[in-house]
C-alpha atoms as a PDB file:
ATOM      1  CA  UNK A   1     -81.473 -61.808 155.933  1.00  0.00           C
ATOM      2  CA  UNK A   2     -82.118 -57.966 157.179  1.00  0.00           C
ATOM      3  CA  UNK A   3     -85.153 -56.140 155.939  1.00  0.00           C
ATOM      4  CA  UNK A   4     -84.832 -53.294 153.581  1.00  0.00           C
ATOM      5  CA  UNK A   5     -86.131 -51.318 157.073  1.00  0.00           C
ATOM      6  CA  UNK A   6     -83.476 -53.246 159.206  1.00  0.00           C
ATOM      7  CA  UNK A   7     -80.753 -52.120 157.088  1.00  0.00           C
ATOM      8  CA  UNK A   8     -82.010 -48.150 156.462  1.00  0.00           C
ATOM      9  CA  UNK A   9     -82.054 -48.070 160.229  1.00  0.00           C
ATOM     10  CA  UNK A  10     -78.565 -49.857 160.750  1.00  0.00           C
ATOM     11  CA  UNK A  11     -77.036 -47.211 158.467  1.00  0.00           C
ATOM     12  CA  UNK A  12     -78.835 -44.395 159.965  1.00  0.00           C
ATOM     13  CA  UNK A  13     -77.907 -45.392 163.341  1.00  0.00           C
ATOM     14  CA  UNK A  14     -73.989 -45.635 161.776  1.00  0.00           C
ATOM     15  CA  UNK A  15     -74.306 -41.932 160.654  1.00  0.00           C
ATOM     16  CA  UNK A  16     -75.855 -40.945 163.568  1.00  0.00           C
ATOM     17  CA  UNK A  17     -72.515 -42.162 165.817  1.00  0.00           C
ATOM     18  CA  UNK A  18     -70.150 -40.684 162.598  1.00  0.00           C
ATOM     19  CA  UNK A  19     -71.406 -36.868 163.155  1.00  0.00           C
ATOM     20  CA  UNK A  20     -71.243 -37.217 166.817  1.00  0.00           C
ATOM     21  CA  UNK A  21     -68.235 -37.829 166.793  1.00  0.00           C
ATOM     22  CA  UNK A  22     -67.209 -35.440 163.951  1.00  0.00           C
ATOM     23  CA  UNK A  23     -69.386 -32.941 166.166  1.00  0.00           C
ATOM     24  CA  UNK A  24     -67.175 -33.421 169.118  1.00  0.00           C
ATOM     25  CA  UNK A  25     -63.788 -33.142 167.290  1.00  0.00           C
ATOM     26  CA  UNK A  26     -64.154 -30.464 165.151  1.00  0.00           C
ATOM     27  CA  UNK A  27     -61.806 -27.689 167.102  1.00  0.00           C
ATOM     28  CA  UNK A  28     -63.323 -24.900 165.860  1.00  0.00           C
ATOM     29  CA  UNK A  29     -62.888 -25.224 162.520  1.00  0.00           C
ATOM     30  CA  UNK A  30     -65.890 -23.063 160.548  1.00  0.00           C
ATOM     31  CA  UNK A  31     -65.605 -26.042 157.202  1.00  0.00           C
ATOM     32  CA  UNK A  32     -66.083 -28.921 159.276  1.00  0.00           C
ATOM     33  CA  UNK A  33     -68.645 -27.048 161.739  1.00  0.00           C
ATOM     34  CA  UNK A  34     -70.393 -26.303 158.200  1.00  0.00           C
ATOM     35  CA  UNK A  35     -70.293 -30.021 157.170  1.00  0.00           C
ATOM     36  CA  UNK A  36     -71.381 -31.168 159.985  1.00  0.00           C
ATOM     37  CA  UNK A  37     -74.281 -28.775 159.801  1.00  0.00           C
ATOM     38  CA  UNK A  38     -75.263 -29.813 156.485  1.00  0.00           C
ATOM     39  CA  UNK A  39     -74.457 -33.589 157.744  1.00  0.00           C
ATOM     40  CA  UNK A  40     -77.161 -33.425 160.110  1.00  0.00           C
ATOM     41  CA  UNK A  41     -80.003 -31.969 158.219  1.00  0.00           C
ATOM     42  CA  UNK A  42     -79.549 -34.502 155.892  1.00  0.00           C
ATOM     43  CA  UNK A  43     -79.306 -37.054 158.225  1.00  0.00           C
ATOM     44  CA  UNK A  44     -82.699 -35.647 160.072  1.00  0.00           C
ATOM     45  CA  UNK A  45     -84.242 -35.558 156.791  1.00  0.00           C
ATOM     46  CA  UNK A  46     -83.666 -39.293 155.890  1.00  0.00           C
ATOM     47  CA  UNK A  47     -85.052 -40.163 159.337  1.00  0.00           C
ATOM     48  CA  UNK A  48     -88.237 -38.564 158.456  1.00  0.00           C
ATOM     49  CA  UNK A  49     -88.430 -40.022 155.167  1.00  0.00           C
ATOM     50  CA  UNK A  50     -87.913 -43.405 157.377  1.00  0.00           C
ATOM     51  CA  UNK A  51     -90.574 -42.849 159.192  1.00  0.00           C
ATOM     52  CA  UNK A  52     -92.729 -41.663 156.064  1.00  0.00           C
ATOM     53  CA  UNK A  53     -92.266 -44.868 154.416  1.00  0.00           C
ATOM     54  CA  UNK A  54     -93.209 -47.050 157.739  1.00  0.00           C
ATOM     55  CA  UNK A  55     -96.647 -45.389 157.843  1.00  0.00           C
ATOM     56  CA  UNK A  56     -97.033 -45.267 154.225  1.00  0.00           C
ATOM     57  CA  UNK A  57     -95.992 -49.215 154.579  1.00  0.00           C
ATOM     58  CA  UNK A  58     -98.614 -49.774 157.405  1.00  0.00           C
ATOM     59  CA  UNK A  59    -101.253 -48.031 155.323  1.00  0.00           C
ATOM     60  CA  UNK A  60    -101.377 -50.292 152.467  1.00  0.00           C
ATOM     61  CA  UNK A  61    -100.925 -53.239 155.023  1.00  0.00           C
ATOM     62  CA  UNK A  62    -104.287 -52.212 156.653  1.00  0.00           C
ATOM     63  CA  UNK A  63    -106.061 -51.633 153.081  1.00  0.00           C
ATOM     64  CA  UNK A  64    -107.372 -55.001 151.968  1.00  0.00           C
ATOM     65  CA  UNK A  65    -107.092 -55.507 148.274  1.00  0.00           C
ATOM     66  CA  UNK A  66    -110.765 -54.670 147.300  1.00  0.00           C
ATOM     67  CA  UNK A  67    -108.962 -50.677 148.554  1.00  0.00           C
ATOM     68  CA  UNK A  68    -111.559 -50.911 151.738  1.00  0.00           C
ATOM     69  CA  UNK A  69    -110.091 -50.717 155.083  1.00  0.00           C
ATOM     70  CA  UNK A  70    -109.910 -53.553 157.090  1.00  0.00           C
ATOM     71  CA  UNK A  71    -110.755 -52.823 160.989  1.00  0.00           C
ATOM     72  CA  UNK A  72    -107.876 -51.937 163.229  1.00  0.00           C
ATOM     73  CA  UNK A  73    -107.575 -53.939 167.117  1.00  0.00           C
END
């Protein structure tokens, strides 16, 4: 079974390939040039929230339970 991570970045990974390709077909048209804007900020935004949760993830991984933190290799 995927992780919750393996999943977020399968689906990210499928948007990613959906706007570049509605990037490169969009013949000039100023709504879909707009959506696609708008398409990938959001898309850039979830990627950072991605990454936000990994490192808040690996932060509470290297706190022990007593809240002191354990030494890193």
């Amino acid at each position: 079974m995927a992780t919750k991570a393996e999943t977020s970045s399968r689906h990210l990974g499928a948007a990613r390939e959906l706007l570049d390709e509605l990037e490169q077909n969009q013949n000039g048209d100023p709504q879909t040039k707009a959506t696609a804007a708008i398409a990938h900020s959001i898309l850039v935004l979830a990627e950072q929230v991605a990454v936000a949760r990994v490192l808040m993830v690996s932060d509470a991984v290297s706190t022990g339970t007593n809240g002191e933190t354990t030494p890193q290799a």
